[in-house]
N, C-alpha and C. Protein backbone atom coordinates (compact mmCIF):
# COMPACT_ATOMS: atom_id res chain seq x y z
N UNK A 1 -9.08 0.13 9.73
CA UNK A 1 -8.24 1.30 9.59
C UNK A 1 -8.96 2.26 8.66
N UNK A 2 -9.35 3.13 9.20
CA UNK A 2 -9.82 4.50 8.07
C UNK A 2 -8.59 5.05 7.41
N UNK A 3 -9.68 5.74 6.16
CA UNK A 3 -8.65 6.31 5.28
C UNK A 3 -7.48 7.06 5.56
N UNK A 4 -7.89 7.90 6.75
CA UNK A 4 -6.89 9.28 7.75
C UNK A 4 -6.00 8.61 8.57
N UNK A 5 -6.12 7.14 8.95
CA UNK A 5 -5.10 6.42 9.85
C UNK A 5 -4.21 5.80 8.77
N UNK A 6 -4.37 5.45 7.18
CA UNK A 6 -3.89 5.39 6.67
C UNK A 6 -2.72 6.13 6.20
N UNK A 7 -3.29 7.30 5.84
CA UNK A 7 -2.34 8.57 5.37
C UNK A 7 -1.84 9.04 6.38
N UNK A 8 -2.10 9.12 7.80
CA UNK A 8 -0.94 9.15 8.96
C UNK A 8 -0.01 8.29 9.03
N UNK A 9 -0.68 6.97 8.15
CA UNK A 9 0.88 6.12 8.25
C UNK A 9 2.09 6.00 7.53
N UNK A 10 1.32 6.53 6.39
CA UNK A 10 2.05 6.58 5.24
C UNK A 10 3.20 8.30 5.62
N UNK A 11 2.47 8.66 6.30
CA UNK A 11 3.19 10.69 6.34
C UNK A 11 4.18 9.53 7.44
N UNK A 12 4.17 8.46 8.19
CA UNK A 12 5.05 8.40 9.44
C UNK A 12 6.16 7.42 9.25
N UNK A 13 6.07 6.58 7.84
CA UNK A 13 6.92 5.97 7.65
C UNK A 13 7.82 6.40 6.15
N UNK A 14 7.46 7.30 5.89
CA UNK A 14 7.87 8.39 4.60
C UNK A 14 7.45 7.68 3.31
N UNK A 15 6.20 7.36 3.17
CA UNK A 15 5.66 7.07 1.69
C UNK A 15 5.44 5.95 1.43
N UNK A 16 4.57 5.37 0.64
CA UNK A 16 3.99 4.14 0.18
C UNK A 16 5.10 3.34 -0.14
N UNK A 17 6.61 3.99 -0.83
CA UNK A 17 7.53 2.63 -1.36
C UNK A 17 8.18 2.36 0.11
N UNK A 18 8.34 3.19 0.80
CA UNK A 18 9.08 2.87 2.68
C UNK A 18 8.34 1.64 3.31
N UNK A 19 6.86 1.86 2.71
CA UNK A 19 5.89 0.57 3.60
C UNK A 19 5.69 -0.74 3.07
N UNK A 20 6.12 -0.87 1.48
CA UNK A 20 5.89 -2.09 1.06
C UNK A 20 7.34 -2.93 0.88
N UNK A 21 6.92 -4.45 1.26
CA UNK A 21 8.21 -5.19 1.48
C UNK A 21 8.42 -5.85 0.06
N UNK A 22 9.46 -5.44 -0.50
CA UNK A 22 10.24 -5.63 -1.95
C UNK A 22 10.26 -6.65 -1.96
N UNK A 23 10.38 -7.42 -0.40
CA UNK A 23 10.80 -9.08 -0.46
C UNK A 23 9.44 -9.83 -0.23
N UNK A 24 8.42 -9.56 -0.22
CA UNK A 24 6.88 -10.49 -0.06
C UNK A 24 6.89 -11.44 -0.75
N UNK A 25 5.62 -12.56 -0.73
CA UNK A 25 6.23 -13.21 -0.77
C UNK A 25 5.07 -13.49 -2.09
N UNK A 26 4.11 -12.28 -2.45
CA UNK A 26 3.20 -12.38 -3.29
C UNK A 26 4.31 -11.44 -4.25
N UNK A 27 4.59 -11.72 -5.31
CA UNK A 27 5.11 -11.36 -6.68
C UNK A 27 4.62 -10.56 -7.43
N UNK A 28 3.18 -11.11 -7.64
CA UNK A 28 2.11 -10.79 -8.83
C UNK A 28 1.62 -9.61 -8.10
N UNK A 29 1.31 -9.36 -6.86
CA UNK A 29 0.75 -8.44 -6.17
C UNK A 29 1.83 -7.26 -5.92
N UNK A 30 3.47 -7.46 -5.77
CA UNK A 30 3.73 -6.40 -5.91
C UNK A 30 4.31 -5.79 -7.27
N UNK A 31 4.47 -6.60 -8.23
CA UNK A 31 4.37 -6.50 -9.58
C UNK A 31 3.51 -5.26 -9.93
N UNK A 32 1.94 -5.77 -9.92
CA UNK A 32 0.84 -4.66 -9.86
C UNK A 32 0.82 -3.19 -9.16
N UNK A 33 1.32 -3.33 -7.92
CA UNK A 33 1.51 -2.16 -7.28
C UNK A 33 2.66 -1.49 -7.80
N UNK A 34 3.61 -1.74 -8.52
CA UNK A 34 4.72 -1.16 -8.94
C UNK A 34 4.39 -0.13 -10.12
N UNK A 35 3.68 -1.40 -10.87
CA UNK A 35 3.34 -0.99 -12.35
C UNK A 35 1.76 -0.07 -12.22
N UNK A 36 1.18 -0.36 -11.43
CA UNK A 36 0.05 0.55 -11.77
C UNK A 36 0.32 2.44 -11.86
N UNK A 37 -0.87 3.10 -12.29
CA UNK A 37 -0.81 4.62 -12.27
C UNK A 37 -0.25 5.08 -11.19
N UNK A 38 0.56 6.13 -10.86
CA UNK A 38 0.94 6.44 -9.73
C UNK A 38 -0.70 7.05 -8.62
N UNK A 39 -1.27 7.50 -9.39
CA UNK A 39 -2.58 8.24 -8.44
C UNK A 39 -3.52 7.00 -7.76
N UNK A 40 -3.27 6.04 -8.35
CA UNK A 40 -4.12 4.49 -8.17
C UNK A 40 -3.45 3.38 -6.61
N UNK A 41 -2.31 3.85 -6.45
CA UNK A 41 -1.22 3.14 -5.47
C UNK A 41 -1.54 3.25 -4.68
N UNK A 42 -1.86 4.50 -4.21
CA UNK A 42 -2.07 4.83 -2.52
C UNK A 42 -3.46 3.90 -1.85
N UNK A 43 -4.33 3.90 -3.21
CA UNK A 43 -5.61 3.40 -3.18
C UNK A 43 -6.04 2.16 -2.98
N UNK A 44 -4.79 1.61 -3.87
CA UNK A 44 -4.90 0.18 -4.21
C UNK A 44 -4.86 -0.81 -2.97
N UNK A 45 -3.39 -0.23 -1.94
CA UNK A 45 -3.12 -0.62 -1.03
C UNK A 45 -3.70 -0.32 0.68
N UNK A 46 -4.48 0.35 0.20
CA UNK A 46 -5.13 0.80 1.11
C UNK A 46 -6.31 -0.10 1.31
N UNK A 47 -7.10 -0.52 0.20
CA UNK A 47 -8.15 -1.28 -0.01
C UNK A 47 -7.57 -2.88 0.63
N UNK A 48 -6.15 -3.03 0.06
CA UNK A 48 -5.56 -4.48 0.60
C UNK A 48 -5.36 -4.36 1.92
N UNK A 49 -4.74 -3.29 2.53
CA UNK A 49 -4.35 -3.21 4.09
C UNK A 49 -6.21 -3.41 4.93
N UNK A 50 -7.52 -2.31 4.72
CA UNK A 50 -8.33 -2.75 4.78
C UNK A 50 -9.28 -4.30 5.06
N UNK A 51 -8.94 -5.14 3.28
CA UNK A 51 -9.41 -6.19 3.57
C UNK A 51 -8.56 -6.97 4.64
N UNK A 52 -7.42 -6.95 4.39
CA UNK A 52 -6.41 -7.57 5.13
C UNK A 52 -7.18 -7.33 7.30
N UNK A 53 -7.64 -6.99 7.44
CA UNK A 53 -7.94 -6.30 8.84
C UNK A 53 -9.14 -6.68 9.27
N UNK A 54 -9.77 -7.39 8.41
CA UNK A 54 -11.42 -8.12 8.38
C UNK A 54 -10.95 -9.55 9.47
């Protein structure tokens, strides 16, 4: 997934908190994404959706 299919997904499901599941089943991982910088989020998860796709 490139960066631009990313941010089309994010513009199509209305924003990074619409796409992540509150209920996962990793804790620590959405812990981090909660708490990190807001400018760092979009990034963070993008890099995970990425590896995730290998």
């Amino acid at each position: 997934m490139s960066k631009g299919e990313f941010q089309s997904v994010l513009q199509a499901v209305g924003g990074l908190e619409a796409m992540i599941d509150q209920n996962c089943k990793d804790k620590d991982l959405l812990a981090l994404i909660k708490y990190i910088a807001e400018e760092d989020k979009a990034q963070k998860v993008f890099k995970l959706v990425k590896g995730s796709m290998k």
